[in-house]
PDB file of N, CA and C in Angstrom:
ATOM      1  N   UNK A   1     -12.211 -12.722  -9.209  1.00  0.00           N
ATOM      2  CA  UNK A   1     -12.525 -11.471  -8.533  1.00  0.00           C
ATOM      3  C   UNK A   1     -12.415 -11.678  -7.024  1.00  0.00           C
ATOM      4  N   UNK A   2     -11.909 -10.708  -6.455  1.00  0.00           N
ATOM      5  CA  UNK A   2     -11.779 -11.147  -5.018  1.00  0.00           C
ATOM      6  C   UNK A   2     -13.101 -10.087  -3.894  1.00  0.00           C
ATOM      7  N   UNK A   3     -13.512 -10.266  -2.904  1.00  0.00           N
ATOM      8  CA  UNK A   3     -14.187 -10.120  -2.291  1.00  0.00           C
ATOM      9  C   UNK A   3     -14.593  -8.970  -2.002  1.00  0.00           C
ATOM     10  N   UNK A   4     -15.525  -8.446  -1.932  1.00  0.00           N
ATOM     11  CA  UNK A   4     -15.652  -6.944  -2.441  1.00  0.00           C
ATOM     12  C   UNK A   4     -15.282  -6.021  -0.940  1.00  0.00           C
ATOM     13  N   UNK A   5     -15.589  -6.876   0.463  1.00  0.00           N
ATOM     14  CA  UNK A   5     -15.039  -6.863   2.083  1.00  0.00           C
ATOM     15  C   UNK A   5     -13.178  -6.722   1.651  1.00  0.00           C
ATOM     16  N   UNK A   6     -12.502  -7.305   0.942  1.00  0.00           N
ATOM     17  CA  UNK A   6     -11.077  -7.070   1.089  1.00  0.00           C
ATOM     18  C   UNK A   6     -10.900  -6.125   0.001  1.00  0.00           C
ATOM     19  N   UNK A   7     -11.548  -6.088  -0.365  1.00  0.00           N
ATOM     20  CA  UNK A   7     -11.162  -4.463  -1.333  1.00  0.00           C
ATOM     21  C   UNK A   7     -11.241  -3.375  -1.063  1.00  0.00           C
ATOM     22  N   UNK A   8     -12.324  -3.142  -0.148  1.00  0.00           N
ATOM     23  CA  UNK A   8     -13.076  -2.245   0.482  1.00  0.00           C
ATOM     24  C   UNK A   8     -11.916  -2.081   1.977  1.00  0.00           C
ATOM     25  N   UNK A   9     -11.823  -3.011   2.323  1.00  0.00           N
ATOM     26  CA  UNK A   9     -10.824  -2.547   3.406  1.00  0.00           C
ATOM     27  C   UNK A   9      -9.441  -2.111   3.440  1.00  0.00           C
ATOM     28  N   UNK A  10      -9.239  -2.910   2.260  1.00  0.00           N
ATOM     29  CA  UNK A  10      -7.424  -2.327   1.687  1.00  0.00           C
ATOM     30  C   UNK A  10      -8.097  -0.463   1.685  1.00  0.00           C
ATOM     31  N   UNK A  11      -9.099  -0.331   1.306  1.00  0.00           N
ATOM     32  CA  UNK A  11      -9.077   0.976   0.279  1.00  0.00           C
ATOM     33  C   UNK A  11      -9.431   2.130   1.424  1.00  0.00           C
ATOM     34  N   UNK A  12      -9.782   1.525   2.534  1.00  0.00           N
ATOM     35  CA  UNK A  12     -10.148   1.980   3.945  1.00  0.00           C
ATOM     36  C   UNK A  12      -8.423   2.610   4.354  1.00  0.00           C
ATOM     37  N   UNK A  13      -7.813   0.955   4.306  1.00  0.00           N
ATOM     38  CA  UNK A  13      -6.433   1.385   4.683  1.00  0.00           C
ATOM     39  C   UNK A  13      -5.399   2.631   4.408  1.00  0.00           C
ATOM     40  N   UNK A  14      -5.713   2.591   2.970  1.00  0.00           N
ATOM     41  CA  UNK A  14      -5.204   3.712   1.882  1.00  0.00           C
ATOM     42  C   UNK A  14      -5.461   5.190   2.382  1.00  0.00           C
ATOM     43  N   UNK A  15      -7.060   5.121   2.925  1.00  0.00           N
ATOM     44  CA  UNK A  15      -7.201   6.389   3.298  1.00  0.00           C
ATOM     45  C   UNK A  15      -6.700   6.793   4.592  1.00  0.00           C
ATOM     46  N   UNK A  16      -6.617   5.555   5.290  1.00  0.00           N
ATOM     47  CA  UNK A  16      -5.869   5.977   6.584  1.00  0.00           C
ATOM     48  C   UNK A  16      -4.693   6.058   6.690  1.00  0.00           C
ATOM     49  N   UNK A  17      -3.626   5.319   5.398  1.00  0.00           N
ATOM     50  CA  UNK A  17      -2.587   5.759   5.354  1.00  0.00           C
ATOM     51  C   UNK A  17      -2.249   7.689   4.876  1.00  0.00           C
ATOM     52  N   UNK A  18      -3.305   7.853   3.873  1.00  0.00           N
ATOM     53  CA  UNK A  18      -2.943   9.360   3.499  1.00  0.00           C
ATOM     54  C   UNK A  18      -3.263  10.211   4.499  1.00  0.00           C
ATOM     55  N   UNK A  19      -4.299   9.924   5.192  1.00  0.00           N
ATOM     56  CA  UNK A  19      -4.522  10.834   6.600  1.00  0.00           C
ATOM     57  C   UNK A  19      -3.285  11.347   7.185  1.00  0.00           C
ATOM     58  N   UNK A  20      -2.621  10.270   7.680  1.00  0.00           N
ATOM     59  CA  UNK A  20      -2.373  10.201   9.132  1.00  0.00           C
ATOM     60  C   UNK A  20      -0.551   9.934   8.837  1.00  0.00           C
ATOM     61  N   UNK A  21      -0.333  10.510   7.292  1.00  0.00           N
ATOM     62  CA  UNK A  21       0.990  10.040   6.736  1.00  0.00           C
ATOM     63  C   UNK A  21       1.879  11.510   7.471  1.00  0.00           C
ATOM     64  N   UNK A  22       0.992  12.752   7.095  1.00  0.00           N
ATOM     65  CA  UNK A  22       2.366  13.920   7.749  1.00  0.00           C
ATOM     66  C   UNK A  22       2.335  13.604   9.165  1.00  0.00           C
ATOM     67  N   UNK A  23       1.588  12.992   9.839  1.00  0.00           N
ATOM     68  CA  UNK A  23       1.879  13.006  11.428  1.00  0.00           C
ATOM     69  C   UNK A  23       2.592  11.865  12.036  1.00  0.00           C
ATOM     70  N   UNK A  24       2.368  10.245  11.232  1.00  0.00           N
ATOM     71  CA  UNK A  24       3.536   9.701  11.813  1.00  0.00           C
ATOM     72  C   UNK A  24       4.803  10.058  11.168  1.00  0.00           C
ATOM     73  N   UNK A  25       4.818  11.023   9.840  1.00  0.00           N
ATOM     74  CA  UNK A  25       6.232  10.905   9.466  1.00  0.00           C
ATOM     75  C   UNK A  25       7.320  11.982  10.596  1.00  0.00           C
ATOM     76  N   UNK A  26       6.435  13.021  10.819  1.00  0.00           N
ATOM     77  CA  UNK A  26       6.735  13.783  12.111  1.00  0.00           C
ATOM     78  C   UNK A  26       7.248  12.942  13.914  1.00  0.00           C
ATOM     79  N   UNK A  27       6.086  12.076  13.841  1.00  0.00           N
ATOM     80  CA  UNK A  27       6.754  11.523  15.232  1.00  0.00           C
ATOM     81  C   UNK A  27       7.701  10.259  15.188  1.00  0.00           C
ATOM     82  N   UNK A  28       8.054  10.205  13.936  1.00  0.00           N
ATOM     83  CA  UNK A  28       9.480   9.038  13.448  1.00  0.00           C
ATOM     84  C   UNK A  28      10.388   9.473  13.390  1.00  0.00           C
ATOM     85  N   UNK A  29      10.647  10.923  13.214  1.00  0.00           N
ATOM     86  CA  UNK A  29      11.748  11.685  12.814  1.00  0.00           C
ATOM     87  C   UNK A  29      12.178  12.208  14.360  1.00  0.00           C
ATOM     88  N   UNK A  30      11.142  12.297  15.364  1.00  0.00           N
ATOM     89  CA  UNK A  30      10.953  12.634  16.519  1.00  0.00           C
ATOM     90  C   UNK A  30      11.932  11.332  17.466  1.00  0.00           C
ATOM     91  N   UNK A  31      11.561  10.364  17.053  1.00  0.00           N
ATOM     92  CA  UNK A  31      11.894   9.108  18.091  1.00  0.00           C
ATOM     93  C   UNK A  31      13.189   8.799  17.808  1.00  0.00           C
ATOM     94  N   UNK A  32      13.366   9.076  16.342  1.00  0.00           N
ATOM     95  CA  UNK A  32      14.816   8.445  15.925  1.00  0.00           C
ATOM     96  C   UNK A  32      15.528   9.344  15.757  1.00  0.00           C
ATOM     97  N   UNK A  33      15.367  10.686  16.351  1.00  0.00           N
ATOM     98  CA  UNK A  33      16.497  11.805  16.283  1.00  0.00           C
ATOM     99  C   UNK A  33      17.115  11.710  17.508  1.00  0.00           C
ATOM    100  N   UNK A  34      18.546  10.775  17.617  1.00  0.00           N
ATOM    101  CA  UNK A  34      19.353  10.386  18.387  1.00  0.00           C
ATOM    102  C   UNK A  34      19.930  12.151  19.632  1.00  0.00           C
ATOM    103  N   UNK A  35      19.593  12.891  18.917  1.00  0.00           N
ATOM    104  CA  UNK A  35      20.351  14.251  19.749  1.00  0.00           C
ATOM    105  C   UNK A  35      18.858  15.288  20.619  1.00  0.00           C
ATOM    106  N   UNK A  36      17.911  14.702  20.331  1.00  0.00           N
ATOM    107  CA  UNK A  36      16.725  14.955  21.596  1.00  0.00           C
ATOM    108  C   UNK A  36      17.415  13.647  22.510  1.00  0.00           C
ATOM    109  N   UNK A  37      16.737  14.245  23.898  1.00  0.00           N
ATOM    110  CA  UNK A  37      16.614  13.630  25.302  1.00  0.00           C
ATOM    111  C   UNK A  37      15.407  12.113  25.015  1.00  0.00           C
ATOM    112  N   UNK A  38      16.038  11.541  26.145  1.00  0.00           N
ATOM    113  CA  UNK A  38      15.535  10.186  26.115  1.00  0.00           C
ATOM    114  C   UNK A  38      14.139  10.303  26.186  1.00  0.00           C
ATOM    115  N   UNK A  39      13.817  10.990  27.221  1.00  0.00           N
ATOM    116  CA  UNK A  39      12.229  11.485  27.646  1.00  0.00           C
ATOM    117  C   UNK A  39      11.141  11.649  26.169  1.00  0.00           C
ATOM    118  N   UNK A  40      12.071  12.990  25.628  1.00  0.00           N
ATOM    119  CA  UNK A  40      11.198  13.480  24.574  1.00  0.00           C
ATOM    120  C   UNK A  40      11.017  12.370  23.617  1.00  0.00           C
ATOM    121  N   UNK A  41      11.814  11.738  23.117  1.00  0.00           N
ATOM    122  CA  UNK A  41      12.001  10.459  21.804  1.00  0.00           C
ATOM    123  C   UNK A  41      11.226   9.250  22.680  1.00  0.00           C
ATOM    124  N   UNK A  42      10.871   9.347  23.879  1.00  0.00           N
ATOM    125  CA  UNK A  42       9.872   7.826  24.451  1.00  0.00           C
ATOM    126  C   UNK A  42       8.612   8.486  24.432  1.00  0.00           C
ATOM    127  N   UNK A  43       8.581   9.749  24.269  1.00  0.00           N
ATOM    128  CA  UNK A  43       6.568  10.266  24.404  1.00  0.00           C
ATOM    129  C   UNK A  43       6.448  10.297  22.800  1.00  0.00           C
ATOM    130  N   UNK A  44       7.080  10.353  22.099  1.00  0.00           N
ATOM    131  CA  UNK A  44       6.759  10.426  20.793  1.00  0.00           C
ATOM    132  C   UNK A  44       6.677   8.807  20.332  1.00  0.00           C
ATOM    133  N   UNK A  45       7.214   7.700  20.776  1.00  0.00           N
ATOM    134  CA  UNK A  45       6.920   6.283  20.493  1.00  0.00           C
ATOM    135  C   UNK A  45       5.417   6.425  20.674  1.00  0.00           C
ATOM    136  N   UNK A  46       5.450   6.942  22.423  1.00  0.00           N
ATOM    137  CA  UNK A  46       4.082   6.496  22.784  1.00  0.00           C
ATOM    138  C   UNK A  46       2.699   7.130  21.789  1.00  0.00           C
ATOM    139  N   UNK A  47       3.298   8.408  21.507  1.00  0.00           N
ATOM    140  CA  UNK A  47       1.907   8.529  20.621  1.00  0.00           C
ATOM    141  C   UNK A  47       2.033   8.158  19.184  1.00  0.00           C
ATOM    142  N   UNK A  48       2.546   7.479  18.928  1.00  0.00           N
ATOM    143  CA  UNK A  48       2.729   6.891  17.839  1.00  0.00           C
ATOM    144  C   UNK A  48       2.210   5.611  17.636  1.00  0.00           C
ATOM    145  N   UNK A  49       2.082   5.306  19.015  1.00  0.00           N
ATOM    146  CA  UNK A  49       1.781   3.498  19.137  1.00  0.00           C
ATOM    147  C   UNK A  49       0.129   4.192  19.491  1.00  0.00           C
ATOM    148  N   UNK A  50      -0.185   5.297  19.949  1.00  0.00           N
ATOM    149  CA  UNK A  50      -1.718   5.481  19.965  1.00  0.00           C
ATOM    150  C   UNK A  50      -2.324   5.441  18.662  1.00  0.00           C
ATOM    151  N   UNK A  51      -1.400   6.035  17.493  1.00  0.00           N
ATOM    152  CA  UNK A  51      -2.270   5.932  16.251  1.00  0.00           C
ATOM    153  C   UNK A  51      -3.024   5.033  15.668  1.00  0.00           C
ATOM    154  N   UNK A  52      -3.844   4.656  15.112  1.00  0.00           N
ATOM    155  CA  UNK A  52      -4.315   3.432  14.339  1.00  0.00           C
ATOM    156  C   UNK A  52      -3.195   2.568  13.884  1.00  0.00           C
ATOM    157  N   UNK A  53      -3.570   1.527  14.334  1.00  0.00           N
ATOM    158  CA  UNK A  53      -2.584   0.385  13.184  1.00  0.00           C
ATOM    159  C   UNK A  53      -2.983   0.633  12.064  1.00  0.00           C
ATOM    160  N   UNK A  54      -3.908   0.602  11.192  1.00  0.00           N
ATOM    161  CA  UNK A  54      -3.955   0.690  10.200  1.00  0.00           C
ATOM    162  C   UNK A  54      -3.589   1.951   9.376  1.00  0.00           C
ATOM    163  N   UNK A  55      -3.257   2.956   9.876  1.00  0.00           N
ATOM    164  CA  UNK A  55      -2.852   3.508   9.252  1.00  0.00           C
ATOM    165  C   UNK A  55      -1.122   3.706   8.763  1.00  0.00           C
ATOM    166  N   UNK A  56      -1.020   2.592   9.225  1.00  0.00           N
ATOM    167  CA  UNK A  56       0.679   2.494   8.845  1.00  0.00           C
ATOM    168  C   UNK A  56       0.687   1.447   7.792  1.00  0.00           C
ATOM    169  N   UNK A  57       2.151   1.644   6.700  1.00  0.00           N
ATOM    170  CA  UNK A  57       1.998   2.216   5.359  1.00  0.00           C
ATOM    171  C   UNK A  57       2.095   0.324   5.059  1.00  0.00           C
ATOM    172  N   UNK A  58       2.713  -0.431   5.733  1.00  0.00           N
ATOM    173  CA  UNK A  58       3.016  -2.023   5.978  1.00  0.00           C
ATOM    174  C   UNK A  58       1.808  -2.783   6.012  1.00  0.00           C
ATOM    175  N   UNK A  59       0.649  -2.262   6.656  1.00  0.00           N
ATOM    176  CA  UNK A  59      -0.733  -2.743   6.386  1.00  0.00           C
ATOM    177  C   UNK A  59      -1.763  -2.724   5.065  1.00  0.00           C
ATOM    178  N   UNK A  60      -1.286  -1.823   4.093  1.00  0.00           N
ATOM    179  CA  UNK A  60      -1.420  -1.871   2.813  1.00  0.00           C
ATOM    180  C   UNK A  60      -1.139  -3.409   2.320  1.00  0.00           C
ATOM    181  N   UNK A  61      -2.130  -3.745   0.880  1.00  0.00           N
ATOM    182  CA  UNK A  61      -1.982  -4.820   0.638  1.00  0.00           C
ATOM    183  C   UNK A  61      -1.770  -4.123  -1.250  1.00  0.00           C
ATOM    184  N   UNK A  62      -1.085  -4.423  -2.187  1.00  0.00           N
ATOM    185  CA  UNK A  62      -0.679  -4.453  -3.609  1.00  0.00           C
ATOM    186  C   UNK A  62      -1.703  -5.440  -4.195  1.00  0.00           C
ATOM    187  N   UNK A  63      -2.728  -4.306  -4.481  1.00  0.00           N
ATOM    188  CA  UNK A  63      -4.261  -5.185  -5.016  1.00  0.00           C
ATOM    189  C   UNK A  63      -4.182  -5.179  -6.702  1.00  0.00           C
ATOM    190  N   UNK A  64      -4.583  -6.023  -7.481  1.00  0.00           N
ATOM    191  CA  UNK A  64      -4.805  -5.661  -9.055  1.00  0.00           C
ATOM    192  C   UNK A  64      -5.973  -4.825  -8.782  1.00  0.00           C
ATOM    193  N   UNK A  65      -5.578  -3.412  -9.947  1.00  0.00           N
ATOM    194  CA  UNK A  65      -6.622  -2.251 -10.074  1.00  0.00           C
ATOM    195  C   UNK A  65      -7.993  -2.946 -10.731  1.00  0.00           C
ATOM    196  N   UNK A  66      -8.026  -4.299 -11.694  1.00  0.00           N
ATOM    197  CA  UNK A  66      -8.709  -4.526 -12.410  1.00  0.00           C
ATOM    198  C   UNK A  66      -9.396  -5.565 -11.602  1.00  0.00           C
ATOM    199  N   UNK A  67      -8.848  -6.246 -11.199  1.00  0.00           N
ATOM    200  CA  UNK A  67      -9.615  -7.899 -10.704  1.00  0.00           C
ATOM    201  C   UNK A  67     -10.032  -7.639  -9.072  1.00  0.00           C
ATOM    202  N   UNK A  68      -8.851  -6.974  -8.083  1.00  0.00           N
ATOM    203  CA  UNK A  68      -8.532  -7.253  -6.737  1.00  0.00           C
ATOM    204  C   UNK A  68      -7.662  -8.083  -6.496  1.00  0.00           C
ATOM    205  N   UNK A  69      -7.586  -8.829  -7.069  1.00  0.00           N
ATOM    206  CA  UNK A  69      -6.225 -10.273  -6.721  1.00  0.00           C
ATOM    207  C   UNK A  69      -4.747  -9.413  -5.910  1.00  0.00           C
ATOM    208  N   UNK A  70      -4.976 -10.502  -4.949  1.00  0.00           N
ATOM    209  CA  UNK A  70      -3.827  -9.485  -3.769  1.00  0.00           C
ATOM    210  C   UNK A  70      -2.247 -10.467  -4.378  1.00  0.00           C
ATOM    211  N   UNK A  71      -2.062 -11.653  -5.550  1.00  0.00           N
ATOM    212  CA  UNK A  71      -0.894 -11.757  -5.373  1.00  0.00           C
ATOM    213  C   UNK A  71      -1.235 -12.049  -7.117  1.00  0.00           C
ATOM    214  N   UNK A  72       0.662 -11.780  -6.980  1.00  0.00           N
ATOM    215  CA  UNK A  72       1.302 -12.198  -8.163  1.00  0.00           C
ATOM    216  C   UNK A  72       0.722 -11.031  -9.379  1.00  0.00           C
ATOM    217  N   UNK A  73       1.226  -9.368  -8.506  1.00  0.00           N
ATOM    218  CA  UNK A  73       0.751  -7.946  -9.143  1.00  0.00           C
ATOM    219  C   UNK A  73       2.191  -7.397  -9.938  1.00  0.00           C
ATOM    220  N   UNK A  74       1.600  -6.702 -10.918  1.00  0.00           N
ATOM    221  CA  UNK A  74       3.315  -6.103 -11.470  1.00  0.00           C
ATOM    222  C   UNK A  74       3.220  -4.916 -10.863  1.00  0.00           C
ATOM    223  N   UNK A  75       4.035  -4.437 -10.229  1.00  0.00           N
ATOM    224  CA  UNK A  75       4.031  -3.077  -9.094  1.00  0.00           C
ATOM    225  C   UNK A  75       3.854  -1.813 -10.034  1.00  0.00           C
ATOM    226  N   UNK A  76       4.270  -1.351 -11.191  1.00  0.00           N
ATOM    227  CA  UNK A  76       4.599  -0.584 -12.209  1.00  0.00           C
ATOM    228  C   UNK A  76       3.233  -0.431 -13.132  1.00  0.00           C
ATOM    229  N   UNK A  77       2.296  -1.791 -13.181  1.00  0.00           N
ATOM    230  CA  UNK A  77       1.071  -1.730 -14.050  1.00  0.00           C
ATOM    231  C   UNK A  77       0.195  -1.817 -13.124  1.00  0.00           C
ATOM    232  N   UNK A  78       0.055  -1.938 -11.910  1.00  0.00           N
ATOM    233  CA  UNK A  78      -0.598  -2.135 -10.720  1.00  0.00           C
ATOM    234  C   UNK A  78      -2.008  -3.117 -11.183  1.00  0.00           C
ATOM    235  N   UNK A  79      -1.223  -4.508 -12.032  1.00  0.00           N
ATOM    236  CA  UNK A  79      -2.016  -4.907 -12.793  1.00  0.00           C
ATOM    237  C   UNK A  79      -1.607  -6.766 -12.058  1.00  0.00           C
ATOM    238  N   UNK A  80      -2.463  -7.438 -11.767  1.00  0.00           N
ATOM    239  CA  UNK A  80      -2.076  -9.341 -11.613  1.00  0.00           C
ATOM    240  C   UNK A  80      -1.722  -9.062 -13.260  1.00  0.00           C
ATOM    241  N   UNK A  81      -0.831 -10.747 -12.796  1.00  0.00           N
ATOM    242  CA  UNK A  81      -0.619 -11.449 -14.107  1.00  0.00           C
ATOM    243  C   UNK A  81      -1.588 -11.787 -15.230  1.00  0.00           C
ATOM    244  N   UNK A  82      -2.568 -12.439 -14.696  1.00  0.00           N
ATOM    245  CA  UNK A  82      -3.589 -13.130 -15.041  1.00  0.00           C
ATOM    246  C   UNK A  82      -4.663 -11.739 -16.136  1.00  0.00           C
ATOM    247  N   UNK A  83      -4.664 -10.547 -15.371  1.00  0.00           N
ATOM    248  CA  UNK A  83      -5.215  -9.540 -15.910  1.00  0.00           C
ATOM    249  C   UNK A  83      -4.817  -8.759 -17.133  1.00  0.00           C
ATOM    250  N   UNK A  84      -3.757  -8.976 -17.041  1.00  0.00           N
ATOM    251  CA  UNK A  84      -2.390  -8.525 -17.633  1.00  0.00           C
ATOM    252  C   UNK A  84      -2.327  -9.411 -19.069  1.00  0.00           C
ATOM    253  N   UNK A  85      -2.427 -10.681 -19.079  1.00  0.00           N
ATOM    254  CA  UNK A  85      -2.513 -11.501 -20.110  1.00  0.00           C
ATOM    255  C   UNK A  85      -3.498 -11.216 -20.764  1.00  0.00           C
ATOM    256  N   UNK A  86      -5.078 -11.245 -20.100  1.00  0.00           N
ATOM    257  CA  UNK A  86      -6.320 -10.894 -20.801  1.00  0.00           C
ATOM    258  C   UNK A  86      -6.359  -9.881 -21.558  1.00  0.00           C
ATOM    259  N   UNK A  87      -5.898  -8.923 -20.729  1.00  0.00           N
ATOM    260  CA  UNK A  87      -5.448  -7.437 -21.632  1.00  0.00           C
ATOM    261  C   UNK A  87      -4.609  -7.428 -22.729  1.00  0.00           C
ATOM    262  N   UNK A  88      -3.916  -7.801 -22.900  1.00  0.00           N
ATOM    263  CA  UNK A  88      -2.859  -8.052 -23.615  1.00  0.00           C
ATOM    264  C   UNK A  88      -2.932  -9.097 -24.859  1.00  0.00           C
ATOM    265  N   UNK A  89      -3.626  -9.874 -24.516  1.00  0.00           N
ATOM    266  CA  UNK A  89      -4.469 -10.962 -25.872  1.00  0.00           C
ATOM    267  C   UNK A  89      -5.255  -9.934 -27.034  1.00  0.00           C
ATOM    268  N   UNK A  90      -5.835  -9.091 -26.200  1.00  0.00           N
ATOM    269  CA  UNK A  90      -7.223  -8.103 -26.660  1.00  0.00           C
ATOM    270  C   UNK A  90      -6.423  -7.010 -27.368  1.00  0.00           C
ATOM    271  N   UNK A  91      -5.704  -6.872 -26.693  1.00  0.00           N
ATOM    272  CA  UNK A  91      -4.847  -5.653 -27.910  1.00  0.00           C
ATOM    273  C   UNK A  91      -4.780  -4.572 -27.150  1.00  0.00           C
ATOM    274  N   UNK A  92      -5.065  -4.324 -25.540  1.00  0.00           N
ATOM    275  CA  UNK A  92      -5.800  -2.816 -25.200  1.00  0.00           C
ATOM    276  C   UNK A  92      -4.840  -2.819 -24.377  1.00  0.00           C
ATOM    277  N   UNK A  93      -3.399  -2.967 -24.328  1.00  0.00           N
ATOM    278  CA  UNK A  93      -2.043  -2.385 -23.575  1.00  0.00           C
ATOM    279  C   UNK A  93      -1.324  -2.085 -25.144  1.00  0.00           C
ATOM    280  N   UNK A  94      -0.565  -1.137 -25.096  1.00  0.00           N
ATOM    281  CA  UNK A  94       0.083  -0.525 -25.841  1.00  0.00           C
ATOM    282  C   UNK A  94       0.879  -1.050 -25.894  1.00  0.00           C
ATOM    283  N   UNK A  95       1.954  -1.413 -26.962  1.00  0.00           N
ATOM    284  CA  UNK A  95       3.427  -2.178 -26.767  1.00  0.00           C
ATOM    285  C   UNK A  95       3.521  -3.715 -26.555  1.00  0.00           C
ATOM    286  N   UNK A  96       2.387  -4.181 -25.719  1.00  0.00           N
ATOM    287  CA  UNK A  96       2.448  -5.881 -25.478  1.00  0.00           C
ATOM    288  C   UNK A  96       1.842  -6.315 -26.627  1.00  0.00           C
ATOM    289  N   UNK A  97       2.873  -7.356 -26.670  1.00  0.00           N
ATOM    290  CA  UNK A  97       2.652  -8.280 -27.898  1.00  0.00           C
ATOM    291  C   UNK A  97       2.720 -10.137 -26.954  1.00  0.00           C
ATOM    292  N   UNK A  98       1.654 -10.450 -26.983  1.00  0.00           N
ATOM    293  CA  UNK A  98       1.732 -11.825 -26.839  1.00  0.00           C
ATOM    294  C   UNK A  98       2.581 -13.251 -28.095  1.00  0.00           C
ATOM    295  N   UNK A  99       3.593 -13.320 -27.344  1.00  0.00           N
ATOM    296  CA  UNK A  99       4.236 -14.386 -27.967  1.00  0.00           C
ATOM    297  C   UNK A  99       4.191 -15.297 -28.026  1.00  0.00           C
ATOM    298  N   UNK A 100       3.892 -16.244 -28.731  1.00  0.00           N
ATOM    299  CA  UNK A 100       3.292 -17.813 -28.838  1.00  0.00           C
ATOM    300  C   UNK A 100       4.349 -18.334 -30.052  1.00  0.00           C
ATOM    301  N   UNK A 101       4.755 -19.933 -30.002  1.00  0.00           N
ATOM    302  CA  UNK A 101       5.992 -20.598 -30.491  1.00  0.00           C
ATOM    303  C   UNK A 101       5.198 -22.114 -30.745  1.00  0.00           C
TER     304      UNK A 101
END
């Protein structure tokens, strides 16, 4: 189980990513629209660089929903390996069949 401080803050992150997602996607489209003036596309960096770091989408961490474990997640089951096996021994994923030789 991982630390209940890095779970809690990924999940901090999350919300500051959904906040604050229509307004940097607005001042990205702003900076990198090559046919505005130089002026306008450098005040839109700048308030962009005012936003929270954390609310940009790269500061997110791919946590297991079940454990917290920040590595070695299947992106699709939003599940670790390790969790994934346990589950899967037990019978309580649909379709997985543990194979043993």
């Amino acid at each position: 189980m991982a630390k209940k401080s890095s779970i809690e803050k990924n999940k901090n992150r999350k919300a500051l990513v959904d906040r604050f997602a229509a307004k940097r996607a607005a001042l990205k489209a702003i900076a990198d629209d090559q046919s505005l003036p130089m002026e306008e596309r450098f005040e839109a960096r700048l308030k962009l660089a005012e936003l929270p770091r954390n609310s940009a989408k790269t500061r997110l961490r791919l946590r297991c929903e079940v454990t917290g474990r920040p590595r070695a997640n299947y992106r699709k089951l939003k599940m670790s390996r390790i969790a994934l096996r346990e589950l899967g021994s037990k019978g309580l994923i649909p379709g997985l069949v543990k194979s043993s030789w």
